[in-house]
Protein backbone atom coordinates (compact mmCIF):
# COMPACT_ATOMS: atom_id res chain seq x y z
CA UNK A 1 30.45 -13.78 -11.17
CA UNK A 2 28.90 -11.71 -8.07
CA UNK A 3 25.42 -9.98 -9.31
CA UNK A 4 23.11 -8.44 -8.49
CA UNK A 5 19.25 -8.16 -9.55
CA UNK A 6 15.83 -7.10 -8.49
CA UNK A 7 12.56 -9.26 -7.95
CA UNK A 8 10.28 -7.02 -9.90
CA UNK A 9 6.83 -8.93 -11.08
CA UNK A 10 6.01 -7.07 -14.84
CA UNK A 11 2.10 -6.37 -12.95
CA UNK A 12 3.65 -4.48 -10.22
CA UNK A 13 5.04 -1.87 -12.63
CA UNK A 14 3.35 1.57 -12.78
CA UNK A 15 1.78 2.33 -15.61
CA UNK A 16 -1.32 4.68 -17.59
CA UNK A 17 -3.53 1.21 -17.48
CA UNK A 18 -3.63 0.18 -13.90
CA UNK A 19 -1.05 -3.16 -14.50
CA UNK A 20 2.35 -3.12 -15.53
CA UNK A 21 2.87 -3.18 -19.56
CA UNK A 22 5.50 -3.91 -22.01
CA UNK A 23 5.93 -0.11 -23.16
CA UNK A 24 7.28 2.65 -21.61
CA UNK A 25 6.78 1.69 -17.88
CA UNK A 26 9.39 -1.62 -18.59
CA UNK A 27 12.03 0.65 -20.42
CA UNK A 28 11.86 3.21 -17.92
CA UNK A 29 12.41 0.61 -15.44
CA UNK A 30 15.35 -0.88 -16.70
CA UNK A 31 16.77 2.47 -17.29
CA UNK A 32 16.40 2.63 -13.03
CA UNK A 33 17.86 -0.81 -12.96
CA UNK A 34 21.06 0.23 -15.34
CA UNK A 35 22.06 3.00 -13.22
CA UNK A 36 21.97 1.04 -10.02
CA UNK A 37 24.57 -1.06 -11.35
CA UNK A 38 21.86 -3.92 -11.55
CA UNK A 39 22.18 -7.12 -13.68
CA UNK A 40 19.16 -9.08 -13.60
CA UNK A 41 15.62 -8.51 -13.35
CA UNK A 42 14.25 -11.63 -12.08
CA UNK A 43 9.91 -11.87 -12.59
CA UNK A 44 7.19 -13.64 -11.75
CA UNK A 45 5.42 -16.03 -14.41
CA UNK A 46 3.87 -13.57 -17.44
CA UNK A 47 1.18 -16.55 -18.65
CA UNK A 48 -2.60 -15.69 -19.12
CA UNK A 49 -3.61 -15.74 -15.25
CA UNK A 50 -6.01 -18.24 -14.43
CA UNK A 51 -7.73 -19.57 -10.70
CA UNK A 52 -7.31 -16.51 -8.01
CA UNK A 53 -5.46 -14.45 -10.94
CA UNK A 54 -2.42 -16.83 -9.80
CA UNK A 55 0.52 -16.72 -12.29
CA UNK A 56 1.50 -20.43 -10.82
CA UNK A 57 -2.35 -21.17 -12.38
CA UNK A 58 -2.07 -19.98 -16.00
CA UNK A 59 -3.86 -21.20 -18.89
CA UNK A 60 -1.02 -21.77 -20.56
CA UNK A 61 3.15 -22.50 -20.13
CA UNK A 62 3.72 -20.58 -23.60
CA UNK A 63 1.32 -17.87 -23.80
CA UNK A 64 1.52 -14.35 -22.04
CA UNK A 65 -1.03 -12.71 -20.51
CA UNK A 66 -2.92 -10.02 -23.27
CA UNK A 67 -3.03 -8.30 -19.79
CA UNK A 68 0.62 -6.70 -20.48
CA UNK A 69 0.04 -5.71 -23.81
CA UNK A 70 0.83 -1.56 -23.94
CA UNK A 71 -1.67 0.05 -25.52
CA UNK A 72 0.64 3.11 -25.21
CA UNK A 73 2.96 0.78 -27.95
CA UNK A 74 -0.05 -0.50 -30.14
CA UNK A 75 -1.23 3.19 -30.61
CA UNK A 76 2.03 4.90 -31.84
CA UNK A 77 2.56 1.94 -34.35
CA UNK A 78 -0.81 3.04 -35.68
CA UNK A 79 -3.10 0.33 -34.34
CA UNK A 80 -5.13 2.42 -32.45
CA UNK A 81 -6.68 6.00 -33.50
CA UNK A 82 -5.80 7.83 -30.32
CA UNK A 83 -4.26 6.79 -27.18
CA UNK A 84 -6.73 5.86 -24.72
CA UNK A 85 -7.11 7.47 -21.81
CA UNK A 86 -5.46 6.65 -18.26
CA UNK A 87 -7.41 3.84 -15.88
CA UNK A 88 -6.42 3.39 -12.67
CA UNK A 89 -3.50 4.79 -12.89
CA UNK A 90 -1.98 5.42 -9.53
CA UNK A 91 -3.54 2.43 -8.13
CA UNK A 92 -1.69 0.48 -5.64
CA UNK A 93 -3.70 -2.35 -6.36
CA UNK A 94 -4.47 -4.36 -9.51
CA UNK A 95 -8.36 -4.82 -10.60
CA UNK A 96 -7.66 -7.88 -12.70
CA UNK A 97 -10.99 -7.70 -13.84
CA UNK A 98 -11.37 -3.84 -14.57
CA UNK A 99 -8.40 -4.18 -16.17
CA UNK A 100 -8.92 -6.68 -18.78
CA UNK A 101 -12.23 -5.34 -19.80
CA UNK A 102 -10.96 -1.73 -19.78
CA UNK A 103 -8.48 -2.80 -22.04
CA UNK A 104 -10.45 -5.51 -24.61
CA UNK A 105 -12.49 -2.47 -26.55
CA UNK A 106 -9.00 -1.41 -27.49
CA UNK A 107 -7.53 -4.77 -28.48
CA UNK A 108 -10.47 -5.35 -30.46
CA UNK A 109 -10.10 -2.07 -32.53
CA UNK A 110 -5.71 -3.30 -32.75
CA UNK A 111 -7.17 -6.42 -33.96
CA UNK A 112 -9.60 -5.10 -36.47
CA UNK A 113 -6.86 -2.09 -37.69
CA UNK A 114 -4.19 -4.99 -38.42
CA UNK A 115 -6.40 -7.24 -40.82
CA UNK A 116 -6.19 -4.09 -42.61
CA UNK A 117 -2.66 -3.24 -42.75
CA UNK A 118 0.34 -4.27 -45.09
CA UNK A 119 1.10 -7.74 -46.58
CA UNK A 120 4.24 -7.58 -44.90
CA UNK A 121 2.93 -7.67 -41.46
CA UNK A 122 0.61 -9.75 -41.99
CA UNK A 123 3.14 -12.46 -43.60
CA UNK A 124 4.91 -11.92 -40.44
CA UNK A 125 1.62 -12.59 -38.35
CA UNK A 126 1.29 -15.58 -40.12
CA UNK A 127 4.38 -17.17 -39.63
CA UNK A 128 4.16 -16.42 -36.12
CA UNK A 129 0.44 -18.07 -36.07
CA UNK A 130 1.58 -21.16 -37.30
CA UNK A 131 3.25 -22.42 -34.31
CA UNK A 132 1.64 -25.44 -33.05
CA UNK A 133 1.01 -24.11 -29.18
CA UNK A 134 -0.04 -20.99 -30.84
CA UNK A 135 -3.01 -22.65 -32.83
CA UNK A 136 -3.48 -25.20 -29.97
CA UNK A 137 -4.32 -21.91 -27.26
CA UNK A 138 -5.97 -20.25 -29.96
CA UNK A 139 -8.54 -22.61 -30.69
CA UNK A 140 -8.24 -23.27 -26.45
CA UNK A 141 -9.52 -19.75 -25.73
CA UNK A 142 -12.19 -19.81 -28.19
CA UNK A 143 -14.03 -22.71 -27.14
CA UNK A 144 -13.49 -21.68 -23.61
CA UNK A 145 -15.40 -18.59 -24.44
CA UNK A 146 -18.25 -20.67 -26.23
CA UNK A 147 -18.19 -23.16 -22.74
CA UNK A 148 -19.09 -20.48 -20.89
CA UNK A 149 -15.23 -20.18 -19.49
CA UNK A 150 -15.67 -23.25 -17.41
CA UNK A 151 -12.87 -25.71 -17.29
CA UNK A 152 -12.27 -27.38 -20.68
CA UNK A 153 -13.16 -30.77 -18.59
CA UNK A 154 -16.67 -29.82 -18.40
CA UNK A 155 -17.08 -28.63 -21.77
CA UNK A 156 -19.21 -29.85 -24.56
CA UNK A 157 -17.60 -33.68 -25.35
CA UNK A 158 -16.80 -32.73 -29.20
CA UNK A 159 -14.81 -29.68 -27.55
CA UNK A 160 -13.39 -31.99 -24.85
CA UNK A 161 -11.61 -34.16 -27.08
CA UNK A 162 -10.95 -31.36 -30.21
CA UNK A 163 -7.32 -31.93 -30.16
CA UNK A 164 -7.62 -36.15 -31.02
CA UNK A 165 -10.76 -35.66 -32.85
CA UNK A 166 -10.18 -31.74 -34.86
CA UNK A 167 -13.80 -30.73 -35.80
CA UNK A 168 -13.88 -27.17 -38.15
CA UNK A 169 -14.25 -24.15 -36.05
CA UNK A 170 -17.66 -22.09 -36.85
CA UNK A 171 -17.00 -18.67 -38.30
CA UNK A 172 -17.37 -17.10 -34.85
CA UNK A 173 -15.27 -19.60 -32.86
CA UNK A 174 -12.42 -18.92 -36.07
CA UNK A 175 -12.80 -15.29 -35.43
CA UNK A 176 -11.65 -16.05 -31.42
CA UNK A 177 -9.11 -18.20 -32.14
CA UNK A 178 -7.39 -15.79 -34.76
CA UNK A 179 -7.71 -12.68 -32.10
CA UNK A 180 -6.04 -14.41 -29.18
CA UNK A 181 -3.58 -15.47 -32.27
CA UNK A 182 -3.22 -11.98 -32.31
CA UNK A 183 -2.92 -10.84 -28.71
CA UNK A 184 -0.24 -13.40 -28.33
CA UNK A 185 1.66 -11.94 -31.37
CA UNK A 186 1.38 -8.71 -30.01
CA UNK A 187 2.40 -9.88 -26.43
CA UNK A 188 5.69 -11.88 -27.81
CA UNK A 189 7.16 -8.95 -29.97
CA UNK A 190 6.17 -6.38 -27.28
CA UNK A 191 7.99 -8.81 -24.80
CA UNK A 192 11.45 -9.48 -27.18
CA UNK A 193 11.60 -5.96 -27.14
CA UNK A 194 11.54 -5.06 -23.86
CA UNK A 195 14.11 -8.33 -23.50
CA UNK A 196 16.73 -7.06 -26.08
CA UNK A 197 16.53 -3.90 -24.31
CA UNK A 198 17.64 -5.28 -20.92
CA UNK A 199 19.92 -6.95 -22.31
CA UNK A 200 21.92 -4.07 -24.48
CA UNK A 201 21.82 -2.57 -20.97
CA UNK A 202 23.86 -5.47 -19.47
CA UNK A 203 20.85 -6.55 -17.61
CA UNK A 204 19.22 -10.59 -18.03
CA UNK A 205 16.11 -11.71 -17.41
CA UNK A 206 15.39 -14.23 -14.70
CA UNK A 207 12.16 -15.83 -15.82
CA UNK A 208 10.05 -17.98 -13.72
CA UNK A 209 8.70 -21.43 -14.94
CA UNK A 210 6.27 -23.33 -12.24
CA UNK A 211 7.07 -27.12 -11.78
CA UNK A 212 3.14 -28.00 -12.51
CA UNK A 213 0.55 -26.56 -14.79
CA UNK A 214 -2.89 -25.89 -13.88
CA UNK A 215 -5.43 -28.30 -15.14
CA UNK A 216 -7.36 -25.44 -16.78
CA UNK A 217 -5.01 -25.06 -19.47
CA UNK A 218 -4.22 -25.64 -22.89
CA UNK A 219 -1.79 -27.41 -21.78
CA UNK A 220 -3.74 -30.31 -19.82
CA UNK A 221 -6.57 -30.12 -22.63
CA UNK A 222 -4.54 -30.45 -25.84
CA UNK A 223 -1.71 -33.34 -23.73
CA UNK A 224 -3.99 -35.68 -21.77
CA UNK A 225 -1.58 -38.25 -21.97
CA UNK A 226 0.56 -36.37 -20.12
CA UNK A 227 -1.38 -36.40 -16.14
CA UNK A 228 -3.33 -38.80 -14.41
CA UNK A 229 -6.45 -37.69 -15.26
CA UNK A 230 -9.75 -40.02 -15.40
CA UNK A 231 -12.11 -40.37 -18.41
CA UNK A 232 -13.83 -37.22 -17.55
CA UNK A 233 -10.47 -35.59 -17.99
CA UNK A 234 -9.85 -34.85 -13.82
CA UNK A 235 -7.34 -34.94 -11.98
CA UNK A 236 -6.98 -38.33 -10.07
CA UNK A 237 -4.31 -37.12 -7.70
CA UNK A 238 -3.01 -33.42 -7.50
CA UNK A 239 -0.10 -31.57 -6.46
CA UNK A 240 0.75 -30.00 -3.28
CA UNK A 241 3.17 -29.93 0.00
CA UNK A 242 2.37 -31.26 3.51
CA UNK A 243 1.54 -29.24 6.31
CA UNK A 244 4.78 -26.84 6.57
CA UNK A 245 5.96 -23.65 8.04
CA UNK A 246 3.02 -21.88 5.65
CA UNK A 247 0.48 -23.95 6.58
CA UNK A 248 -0.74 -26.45 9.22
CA UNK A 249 -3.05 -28.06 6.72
CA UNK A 250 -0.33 -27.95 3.93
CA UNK A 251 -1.18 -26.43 0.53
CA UNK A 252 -3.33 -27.84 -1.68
CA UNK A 253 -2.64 -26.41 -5.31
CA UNK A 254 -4.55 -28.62 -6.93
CA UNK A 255 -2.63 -29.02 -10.16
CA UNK A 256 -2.37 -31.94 -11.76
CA UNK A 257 -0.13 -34.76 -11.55
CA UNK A 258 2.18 -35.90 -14.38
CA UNK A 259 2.18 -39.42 -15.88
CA UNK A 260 5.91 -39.71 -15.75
CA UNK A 261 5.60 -43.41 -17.64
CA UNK A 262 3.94 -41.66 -20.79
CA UNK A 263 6.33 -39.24 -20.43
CA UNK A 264 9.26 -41.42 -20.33
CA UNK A 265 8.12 -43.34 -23.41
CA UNK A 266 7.28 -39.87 -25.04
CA UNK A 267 11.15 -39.09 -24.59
CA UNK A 268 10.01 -36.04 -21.73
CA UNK A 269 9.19 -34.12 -24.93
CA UNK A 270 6.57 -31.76 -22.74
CA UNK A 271 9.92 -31.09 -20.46
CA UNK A 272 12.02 -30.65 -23.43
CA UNK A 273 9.89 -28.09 -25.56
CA UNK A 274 8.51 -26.32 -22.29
CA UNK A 275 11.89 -25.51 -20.97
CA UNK A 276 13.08 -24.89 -24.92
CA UNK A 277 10.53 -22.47 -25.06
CA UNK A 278 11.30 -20.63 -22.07
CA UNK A 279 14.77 -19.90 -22.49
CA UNK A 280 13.70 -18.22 -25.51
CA UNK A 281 12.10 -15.75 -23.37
CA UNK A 282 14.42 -15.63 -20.49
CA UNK A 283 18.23 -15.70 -19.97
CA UNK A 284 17.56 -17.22 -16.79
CA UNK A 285 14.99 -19.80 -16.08
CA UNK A 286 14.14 -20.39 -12.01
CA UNK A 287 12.12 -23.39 -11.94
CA UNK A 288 9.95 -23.01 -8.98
CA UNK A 289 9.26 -25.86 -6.57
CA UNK A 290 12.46 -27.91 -7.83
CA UNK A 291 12.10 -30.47 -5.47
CA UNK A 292 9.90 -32.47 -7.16
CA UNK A 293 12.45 -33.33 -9.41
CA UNK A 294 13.30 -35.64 -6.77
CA UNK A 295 10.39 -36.34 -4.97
CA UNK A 296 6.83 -34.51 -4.77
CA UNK A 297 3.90 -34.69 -2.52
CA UNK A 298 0.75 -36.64 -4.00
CA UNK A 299 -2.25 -36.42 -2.82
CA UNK A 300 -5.94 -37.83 -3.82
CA UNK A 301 -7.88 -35.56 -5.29
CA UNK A 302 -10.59 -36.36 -2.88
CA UNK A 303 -9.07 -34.80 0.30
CA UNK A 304 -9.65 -31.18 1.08
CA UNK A 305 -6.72 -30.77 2.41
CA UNK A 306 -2.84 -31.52 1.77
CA UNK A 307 -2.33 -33.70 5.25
CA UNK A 308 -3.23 -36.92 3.52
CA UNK A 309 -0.50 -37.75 0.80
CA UNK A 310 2.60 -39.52 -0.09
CA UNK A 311 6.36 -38.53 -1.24
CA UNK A 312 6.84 -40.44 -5.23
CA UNK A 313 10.05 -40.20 -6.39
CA UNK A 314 10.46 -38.53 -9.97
CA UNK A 315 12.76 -39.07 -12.61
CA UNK A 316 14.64 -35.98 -11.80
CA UNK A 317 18.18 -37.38 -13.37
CA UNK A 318 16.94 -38.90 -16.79
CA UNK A 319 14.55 -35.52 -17.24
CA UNK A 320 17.96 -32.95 -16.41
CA UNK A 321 20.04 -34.86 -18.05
CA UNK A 322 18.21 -34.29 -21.26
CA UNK A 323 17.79 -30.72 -20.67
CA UNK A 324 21.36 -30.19 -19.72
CA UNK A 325 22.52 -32.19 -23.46
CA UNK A 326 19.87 -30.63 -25.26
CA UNK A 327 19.75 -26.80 -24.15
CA UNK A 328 23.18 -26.35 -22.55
CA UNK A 329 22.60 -22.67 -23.69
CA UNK A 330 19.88 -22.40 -20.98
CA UNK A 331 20.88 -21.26 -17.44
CA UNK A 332 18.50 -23.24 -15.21
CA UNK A 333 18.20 -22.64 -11.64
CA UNK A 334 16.32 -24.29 -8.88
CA UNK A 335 13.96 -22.89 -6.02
CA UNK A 336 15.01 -25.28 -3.40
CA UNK A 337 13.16 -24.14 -0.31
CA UNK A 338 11.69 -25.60 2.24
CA UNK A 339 12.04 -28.99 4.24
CA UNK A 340 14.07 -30.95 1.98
CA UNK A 341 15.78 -34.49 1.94
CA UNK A 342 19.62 -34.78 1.08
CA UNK A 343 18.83 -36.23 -2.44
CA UNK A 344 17.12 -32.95 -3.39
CA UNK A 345 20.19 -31.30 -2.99
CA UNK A 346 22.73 -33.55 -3.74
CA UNK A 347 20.43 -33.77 -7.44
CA UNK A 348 20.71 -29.70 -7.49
CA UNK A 349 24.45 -30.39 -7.15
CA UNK A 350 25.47 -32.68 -9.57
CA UNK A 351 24.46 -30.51 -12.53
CA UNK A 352 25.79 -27.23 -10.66
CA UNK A 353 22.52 -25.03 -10.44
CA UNK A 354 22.43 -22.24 -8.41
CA UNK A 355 19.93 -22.85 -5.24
CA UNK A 356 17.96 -20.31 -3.11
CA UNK A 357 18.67 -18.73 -0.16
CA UNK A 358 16.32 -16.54 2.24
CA UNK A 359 17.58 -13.78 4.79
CA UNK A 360 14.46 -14.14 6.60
CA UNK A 361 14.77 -17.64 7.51
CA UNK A 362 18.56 -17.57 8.14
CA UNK A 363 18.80 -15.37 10.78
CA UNK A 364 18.04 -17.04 14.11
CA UNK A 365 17.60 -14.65 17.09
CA UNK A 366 16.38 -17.35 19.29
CA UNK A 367 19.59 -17.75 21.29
CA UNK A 368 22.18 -15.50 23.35
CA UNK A 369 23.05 -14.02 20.13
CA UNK A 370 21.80 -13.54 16.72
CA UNK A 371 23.23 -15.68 14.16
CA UNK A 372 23.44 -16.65 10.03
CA UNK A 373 22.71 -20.50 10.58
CA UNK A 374 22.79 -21.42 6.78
CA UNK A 375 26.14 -21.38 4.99
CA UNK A 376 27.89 -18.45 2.75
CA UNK A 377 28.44 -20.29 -0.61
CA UNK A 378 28.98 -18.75 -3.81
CA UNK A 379 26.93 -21.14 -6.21
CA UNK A 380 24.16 -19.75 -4.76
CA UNK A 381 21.18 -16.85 -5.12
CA UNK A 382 20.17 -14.67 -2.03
CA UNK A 383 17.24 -13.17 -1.03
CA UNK A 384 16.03 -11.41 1.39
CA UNK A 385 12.62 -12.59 0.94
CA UNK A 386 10.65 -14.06 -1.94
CA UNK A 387 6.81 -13.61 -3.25
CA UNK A 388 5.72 -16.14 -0.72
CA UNK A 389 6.82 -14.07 2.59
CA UNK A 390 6.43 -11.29 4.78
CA UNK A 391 8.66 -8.05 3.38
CA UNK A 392 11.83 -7.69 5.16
CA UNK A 393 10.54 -4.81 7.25
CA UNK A 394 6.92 -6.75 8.03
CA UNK A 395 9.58 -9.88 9.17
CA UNK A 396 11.42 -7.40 11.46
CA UNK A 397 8.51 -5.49 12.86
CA UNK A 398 7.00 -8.78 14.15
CA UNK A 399 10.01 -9.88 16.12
CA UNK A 400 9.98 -9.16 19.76
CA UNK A 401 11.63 -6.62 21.23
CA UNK A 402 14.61 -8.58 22.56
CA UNK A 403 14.71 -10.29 19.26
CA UNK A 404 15.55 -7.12 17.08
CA UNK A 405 17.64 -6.12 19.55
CA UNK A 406 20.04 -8.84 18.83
CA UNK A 407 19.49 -8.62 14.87
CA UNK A 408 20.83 -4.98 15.28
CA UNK A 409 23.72 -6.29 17.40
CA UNK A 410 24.40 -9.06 15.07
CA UNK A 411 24.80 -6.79 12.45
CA UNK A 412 26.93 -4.19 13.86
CA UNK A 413 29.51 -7.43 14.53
CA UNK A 414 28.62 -8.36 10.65
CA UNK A 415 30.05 -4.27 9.46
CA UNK A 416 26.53 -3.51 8.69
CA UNK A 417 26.34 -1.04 11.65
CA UNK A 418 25.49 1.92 10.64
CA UNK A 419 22.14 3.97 8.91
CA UNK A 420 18.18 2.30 8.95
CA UNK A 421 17.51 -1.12 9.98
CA UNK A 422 16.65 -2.00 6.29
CA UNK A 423 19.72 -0.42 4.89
CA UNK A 424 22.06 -2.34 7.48
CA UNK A 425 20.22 -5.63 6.21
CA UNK A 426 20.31 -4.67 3.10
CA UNK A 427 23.96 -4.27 3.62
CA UNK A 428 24.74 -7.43 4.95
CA UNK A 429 22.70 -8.98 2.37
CA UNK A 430 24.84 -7.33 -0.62
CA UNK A 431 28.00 -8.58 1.18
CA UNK A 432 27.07 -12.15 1.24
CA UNK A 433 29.72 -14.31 -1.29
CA UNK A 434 26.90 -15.21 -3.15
CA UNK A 435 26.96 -15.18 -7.17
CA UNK A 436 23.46 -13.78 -7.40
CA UNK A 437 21.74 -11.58 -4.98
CA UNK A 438 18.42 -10.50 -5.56
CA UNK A 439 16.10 -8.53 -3.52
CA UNK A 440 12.01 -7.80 -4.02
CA UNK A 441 11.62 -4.58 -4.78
CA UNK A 442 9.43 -3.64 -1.73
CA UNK A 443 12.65 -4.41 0.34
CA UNK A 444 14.19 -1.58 -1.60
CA UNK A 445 11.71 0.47 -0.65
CA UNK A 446 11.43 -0.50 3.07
CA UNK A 447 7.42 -1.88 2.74
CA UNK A 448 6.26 -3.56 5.82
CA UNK A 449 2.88 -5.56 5.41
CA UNK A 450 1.36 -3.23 2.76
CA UNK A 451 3.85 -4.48 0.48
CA UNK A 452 2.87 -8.06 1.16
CA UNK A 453 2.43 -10.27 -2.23
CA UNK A 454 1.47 -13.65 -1.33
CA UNK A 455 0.45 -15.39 1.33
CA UNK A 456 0.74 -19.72 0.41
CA UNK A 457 -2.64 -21.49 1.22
CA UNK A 458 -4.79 -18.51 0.41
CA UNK A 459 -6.34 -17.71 -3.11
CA UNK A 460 -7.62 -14.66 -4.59
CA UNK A 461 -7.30 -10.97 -3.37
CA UNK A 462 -5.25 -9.51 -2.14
CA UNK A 463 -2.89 -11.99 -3.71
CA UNK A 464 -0.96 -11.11 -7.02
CA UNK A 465 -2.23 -7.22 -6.80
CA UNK A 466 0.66 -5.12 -5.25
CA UNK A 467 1.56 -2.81 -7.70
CA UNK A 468 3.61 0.78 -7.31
CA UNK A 469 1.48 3.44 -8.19
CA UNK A 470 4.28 5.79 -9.36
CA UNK A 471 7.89 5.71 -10.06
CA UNK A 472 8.86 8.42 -7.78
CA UNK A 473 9.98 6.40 -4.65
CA UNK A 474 11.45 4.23 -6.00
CA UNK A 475 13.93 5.93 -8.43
CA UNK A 476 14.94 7.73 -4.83
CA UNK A 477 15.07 4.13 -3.09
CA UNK A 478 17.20 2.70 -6.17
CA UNK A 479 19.85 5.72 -6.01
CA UNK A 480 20.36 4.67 -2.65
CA UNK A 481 20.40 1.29 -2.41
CA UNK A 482 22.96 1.72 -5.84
CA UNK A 483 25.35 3.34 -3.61
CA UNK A 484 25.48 0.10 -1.14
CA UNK A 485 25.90 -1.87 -4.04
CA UNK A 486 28.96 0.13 -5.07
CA UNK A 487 30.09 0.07 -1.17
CA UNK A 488 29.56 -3.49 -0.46
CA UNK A 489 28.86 -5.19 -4.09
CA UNK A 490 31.61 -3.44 -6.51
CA UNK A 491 31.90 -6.47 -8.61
CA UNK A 492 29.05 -6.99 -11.05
């Protein structure tokens, strides 16, 4: 079924609290999306932001960020007195920082409010609470907070090793645990809202689950067993890719490596749950960095760079083919980028996931003539660009001069000859014989290097902080691009 969707992260969103939330700004949104004739909203990870406010660094795969919480929604249900006033409103950058401690005064007061409401909600909050990763990040956060917020593998030994060795929380470290209980309540019924609101609008979610976790996470702390980690609990190898077209160095992500022995023996129950989880959230999940699956890049945790490493293969087969038989209800696709070997493919193949595709690195103006090198298929997503690149314009812009000339003539052969640069690409994009196609929102809007997200390699600002400051442009942007849809994209 052709479709077609928008790469939206939720923190890019405008809203009264200088991040996107899960209140009016997300409805609003999806309104824009439903009458563009869009059907999926694809996003970036929403867990609790850890390293270089990196959602591919969370804390944890389960939790959302309290970050996203609306106040807006917490204050007409009666959890706040009056709602707070606007901060950083039309910013088109996030302040991670201001942000969350703008916003924890408020959560506080939510927090204190609800201990005093109803038995009802309350009940409800308990049965919630009693998830095991919910008491597992609870308890996570709190002695984090008593550690100082240093990694959990340089925290007090007792805390270290709380999860095979449970010691009773003090009152205070109790009274943590139980409020991040809380924001992540809050966050999860804020979030199914916003989710069963997309989807009465005919629109899915495209979630986005990284292949690794970061070793600052609940996840490392309360399933040792699961990396190859020494006694101290660090990593002894970490995850990364050699040097590439991103880097010359390669990137060095430093997550942690699994232990795919335990994990065999353990029946891939981390895989099972994780992606479980997940499509609870999501109708689709993208997991990012599928390749290592098949194979992935480990290097010692002593280099400082990603040059020195080897290719392991994984147990790609036996871990999909449990997913596939146990959550055939959960539409998986795979982020297959980069410099790949045929078995990464021919593994995407065999179990019929949709695979990536990016405009940007298809079209080769190199020669006599501009030219798609990568095949039309229809199992298949398109992009025009992804988090990790330039914006289509910024791509364009720093092409010579005899290069765009031949992208232009290329796509006046393609039908795409008429109106902007962006809307002919745009154009030729939408007619592709893709199933999916799914463009970043800045390409809607025609951003050049201002509306840059990530650059690979780098950490910390200004990564992660584009953000529109106002819905304005784009609802103009969307009624246009709607109509190419209609032109060159009827079937959705």
């Amino acid at each position: 079924m052709r479709q077609t969707g928008i790469l939206m992260p939720v923190f890019s969103l405008p809203s009264k609290s200088g991040i996107g939330e899960l209140g009016e700004a997300a409805y609003h949104w999806i309104d824009i999306m439903e009458k563009a004739g869009m059907k999926i909203w694809q996003i970036l990870p929403l867990n609790p932001v850890g390293y270089g406010n990196s959602p591919y660094q969370p804390y944890s795969s389960y939790a959302g960020d309290e970050l996203y919480i609306s106040l807006e929604e917490l204050w007409k249900e009666g959890l706040l007195a009056r709602e707070p006033s606007p901060f950083r409103e039309y910013a088109g950058k996030v302040d991670y920082d201001g942000v969350r401690e703008w916003k924890l005064p408020h959560l506080k007061e939510a927090w204190k409010t609800f201990r005093e409401k109803s038995l009802d909600e309350t009940s409800k909050f308990r049965s919630f609470a009693e998830q095991k990763w919910v008491q597992e990040y609870g308890v996570f956060r709190a002695l984090k907070r008593k550690n100082g917020g240093v990694c959990w593998n340089e925290w007090e030994e007792a805390d270290k090793n709380w999860i095979s060795n449970p010691r009773k929380l003090t009152a205070e470290e109790r009274e943590e645990a139980d409020f991040q209980i809380f924001l992540q309540y809050l966050f999860y019924f804020q979030w199914m809202k916003v989710k069963e609101t997309a989807n009465a609008k005919g629109i899915r979610i495209m979630g986005d689950v990284p292949f690794y976790v970061g070793v600052d996470s609940v996840d490392v702390w309360g399933g040792k067993d699961n990396f190859l980690l020494d006694t101290d609990g660090r990593p002894i190898f970490i995850a990364g890719v050699p040097p590439d077209y991103f880097s010359a160095t390669g990137q060095r992500w430093g997550n942690p490596i699994y232990d795919w022995d335990h994990m065999k023996e353990d029946h891939y129950r981390f895989w099972l749950e994780r992606i479980g989880y997940s499509g609870k959230l999501f109708d689709i999940v993208r997991i990012d960095h599928f390749r290592a699956f098949d194979t992935y890049w480990k290097i010692p945790s002593s280099c400082p760079t990603a040059m020195e490493g080897e290719w392991i293969e994984a147990p790609g087969y036996e871990v999909l083919d449990l997913l596939t038989r146990e959550l055939p209800e959960v539409e998986l696709v795979a982020e297959d980028l980069g410099e790949l070997r045929p078995e990464v493919l021919t593994l995407k193949d065999h179990y019929h996931l949709k695979g990536m595709k990016i405009l940007v690195f298809s079209i080769d103006s190199g020669g006599k003539y501009a030219r798609d090198i990568n095949a039309d298929k229809e199992n298949m997503i398109l992009y025009t660009g992804t988090h990790d690149n330039d914006t289509l314009m910024e791509w364009y812009h720093h092409l010579s001069c005899a290069s765009r000339r031949k992208i232009r003539r290329f796509l006046k052969k393609e039908g795409c000859g008429s109106g902007s640069v962006k809307d002919r690409l745009l154009a030729y994009t939408l007619k592709s014989k893709a199933s999916y196609v799914i463009l970043p929102v800045q390409d809607i809007l025609g951003l050049g290097e201002e509306g840059h997200m990530n650059t690979p390699g780098t950490v910390g600002s200004p990564n992660w902080e584009w953000r529109m400051p106002s819905f304005e442009e784009i609802e103009r942007a969307m009624k246009e691009f709607g109509t190419l849809v209609r032109k060159y994209r009827p079937a959705i």
